[in-house]
C-alpha atoms as a PDB file:
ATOM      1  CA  UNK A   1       0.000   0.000   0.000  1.00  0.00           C
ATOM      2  CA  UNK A   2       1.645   3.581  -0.723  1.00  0.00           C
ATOM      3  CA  UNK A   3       1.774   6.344   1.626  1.00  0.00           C
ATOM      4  CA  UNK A   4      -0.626   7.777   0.362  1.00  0.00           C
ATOM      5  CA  UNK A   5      -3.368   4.932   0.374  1.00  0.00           C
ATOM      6  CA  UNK A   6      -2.118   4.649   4.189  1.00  0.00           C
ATOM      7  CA  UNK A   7      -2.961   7.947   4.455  1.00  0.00           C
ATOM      8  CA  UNK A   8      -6.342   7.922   3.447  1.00  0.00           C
ATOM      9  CA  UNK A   9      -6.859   4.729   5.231  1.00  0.00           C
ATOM     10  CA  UNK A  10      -6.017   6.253   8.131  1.00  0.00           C
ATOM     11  CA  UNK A  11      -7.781   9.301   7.905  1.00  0.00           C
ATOM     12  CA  UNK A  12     -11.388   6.901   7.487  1.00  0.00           C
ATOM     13  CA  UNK A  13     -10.792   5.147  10.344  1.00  0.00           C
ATOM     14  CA  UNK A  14      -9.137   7.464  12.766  1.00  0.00           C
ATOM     15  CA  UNK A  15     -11.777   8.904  15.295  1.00  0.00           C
ATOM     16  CA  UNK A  16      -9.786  10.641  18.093  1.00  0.00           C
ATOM     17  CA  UNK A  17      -6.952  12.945  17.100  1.00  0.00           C
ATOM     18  CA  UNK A  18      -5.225  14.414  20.102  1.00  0.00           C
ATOM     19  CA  UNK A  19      -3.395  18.000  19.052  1.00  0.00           C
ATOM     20  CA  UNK A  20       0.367  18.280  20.914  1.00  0.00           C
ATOM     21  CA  UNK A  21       0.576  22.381  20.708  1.00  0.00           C
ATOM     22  CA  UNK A  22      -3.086  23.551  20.101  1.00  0.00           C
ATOM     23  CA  UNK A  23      -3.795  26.744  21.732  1.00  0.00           C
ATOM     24  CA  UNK A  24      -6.890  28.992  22.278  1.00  0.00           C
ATOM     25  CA  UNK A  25      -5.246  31.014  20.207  1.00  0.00           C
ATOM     26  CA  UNK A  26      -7.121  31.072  16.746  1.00  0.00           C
ATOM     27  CA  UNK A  27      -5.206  32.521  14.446  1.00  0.00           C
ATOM     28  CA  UNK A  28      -2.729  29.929  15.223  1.00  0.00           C
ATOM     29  CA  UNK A  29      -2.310  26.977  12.742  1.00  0.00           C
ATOM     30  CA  UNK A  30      -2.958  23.989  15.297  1.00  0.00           C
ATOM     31  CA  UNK A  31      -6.394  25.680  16.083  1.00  0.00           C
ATOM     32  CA  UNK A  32      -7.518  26.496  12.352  1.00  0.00           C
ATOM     33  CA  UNK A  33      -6.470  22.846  11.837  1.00  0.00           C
ATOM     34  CA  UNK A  34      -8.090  21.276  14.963  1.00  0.00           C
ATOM     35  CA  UNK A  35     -11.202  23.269  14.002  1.00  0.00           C
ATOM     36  CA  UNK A  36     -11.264  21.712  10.503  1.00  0.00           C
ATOM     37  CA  UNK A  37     -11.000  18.044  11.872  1.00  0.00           C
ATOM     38  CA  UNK A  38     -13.480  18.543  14.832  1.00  0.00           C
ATOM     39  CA  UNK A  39     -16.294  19.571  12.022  1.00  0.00           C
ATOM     40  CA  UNK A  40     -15.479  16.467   9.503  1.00  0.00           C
ATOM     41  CA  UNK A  41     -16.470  14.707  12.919  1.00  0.00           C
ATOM     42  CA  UNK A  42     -12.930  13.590  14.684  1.00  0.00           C
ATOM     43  CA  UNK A  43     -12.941  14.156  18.294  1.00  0.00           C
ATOM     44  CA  UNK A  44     -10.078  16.192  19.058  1.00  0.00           C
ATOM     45  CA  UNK A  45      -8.167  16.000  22.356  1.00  0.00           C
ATOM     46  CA  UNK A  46      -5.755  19.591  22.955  1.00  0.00           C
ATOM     47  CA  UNK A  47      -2.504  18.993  24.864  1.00  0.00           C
ATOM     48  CA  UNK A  48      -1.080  22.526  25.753  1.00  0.00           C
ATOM     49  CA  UNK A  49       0.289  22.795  29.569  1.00  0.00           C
ATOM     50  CA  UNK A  50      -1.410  26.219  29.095  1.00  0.00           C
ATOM     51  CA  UNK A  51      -4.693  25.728  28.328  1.00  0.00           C
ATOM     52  CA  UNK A  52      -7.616  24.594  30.166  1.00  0.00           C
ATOM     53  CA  UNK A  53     -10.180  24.055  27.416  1.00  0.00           C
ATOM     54  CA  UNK A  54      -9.785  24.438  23.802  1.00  0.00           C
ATOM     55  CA  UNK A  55     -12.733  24.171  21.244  1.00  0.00           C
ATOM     56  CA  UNK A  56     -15.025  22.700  23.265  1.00  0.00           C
ATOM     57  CA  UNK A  57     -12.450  19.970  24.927  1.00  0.00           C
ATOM     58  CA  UNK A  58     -11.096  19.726  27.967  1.00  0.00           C
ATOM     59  CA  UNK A  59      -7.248  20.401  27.776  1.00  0.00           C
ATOM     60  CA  UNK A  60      -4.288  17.784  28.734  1.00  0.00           C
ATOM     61  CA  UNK A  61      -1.032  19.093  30.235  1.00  0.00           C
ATOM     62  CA  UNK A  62       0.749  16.184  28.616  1.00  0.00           C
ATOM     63  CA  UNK A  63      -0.306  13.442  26.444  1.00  0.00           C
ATOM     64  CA  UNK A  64       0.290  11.304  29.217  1.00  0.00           C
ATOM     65  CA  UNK A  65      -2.113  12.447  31.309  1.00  0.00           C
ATOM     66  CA  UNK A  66      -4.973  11.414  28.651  1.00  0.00           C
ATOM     67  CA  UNK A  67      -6.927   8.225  29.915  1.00  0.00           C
ATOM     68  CA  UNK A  68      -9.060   7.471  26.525  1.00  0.00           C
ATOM     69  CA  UNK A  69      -8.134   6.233  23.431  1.00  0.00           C
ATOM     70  CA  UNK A  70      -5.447   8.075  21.041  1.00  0.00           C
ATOM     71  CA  UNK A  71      -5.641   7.477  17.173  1.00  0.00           C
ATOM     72  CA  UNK A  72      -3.551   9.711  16.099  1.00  0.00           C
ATOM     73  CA  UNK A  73      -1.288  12.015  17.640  1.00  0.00           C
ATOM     74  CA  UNK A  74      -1.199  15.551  15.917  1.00  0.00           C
ATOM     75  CA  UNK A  75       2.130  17.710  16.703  1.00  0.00           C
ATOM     76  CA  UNK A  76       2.118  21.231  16.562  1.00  0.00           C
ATOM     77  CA  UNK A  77       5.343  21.562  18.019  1.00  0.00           C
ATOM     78  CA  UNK A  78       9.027  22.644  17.338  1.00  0.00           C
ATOM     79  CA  UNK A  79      11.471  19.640  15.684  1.00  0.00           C
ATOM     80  CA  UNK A  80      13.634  19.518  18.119  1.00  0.00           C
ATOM     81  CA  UNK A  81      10.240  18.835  20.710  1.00  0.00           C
ATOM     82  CA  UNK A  82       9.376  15.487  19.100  1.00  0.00           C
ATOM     83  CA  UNK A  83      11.069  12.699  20.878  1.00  0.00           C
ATOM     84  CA  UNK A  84       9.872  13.054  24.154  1.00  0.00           C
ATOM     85  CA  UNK A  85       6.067  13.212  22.535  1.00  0.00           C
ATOM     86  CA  UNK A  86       6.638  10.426  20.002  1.00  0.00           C
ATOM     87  CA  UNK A  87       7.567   8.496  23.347  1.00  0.00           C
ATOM     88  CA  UNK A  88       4.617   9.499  25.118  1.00  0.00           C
ATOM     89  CA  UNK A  89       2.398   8.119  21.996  1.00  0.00           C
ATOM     90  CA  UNK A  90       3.943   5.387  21.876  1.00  0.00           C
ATOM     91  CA  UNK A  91       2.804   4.555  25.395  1.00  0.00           C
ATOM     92  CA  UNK A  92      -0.564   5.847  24.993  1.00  0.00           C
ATOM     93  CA  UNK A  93      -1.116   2.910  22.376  1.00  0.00           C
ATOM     94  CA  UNK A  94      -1.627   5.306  19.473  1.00  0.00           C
ATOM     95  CA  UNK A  95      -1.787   4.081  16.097  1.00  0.00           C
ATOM     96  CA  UNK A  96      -0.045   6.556  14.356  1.00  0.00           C
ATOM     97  CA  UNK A  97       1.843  10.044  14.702  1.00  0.00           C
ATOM     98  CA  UNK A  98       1.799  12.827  12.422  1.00  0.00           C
ATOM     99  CA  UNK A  99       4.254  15.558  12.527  1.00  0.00           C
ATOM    100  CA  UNK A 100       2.871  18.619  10.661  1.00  0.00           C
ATOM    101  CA  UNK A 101       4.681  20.923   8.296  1.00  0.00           C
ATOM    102  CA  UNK A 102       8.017  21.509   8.898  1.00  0.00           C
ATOM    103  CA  UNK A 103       7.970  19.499  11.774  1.00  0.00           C
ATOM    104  CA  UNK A 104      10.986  16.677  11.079  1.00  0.00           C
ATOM    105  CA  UNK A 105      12.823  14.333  13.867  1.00  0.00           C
ATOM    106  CA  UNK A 106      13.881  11.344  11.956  1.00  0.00           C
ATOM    107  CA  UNK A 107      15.120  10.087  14.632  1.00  0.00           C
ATOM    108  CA  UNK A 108      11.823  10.066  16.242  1.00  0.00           C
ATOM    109  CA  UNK A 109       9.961   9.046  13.569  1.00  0.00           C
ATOM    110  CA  UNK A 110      12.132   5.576  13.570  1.00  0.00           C
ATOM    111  CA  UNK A 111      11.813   5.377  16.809  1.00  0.00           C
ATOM    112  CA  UNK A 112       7.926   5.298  16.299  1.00  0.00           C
ATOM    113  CA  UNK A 113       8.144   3.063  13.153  1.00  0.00           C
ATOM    114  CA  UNK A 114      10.349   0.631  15.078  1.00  0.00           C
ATOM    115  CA  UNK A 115       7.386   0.456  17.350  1.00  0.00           C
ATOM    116  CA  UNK A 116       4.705  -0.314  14.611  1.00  0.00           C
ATOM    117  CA  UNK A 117       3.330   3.059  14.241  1.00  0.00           C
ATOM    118  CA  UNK A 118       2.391   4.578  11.400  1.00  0.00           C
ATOM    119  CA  UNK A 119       4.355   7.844  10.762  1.00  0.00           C
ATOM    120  CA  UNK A 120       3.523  11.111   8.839  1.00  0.00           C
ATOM    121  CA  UNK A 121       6.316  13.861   8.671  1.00  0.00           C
ATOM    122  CA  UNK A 122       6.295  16.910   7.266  1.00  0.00           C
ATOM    123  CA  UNK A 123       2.635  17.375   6.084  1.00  0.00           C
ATOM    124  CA  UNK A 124      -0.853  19.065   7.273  1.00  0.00           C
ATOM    125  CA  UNK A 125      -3.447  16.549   7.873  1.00  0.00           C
ATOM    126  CA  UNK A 126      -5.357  19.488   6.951  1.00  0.00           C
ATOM    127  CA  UNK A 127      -4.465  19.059   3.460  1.00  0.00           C
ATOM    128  CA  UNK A 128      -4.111  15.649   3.039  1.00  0.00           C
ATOM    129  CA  UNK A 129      -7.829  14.887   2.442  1.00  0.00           C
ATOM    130  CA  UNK A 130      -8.468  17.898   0.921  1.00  0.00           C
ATOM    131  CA  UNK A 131      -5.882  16.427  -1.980  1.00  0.00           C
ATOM    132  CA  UNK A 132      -7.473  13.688  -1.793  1.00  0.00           C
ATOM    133  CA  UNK A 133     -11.272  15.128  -2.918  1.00  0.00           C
ATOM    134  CA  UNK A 134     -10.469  17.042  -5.357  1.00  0.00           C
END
């Protein structure tokens, strides 16, 4: 299956998407993006140390303070950032990590693939289905 098959795959059957970096803050990316994913139905979990509740959700000071179900960890965070959240979703049995533009640890991401994990670098998940449709 290509990338981007795998990427459409896992965009169907992804339901919770928790956001590393999202903010109240809405002319930030991470919170146009968030936004976009909570209306196409994707219950979004925001992990900001700052933030009590964004869009709707309560807020997580770490990912590893999040009880439920991870799909799909979102990061909205600095390169050099990455590891220590890649670790934390691999221990929150996530399914898959995404890294969004310009966000690249490829040390990370191995780390994660190494660990089954399906890993997206380098892209907005934004954008991705939107390609997609047409």
């Amino acid at each position: 299956m290509s990338e981007a098959d795998q990427i459409t795959e896992l965009l169907k059957t992804a339901k919770t998407i928790a956001v590393v970096g999202l903010s109240n803050n809405p002319m930030r990316a991470a919170y146009g993006v968030s936004a976009y994913l909570q209306s196409q139905g994707y219950r979004i979990i925001p992990v900001n140390p700052e933030a009590d509740v964004v869009l709707g959700e309560k807020a997580y000071k770490s990912l590893s303070d999040v009880a439920e179900k991870i799909d799909v960890v979102d990061i909205f965070r600095r390169s050099e950032f990455v590891g220590p959240i890649v670790d934390d979703t691999i221990q929150a049995g996530a399914k898959a990590v995404w890294m969004q533009e310009t966000v690249v640890n490829e040390e990370a991401a191995q780390k994660a693939r190494d660990k089954g994990l399906f890993v997206v670098m380098d892209r907005c998940i934004l954008k991705e289905p939107r390609k997609r449709s047409g």
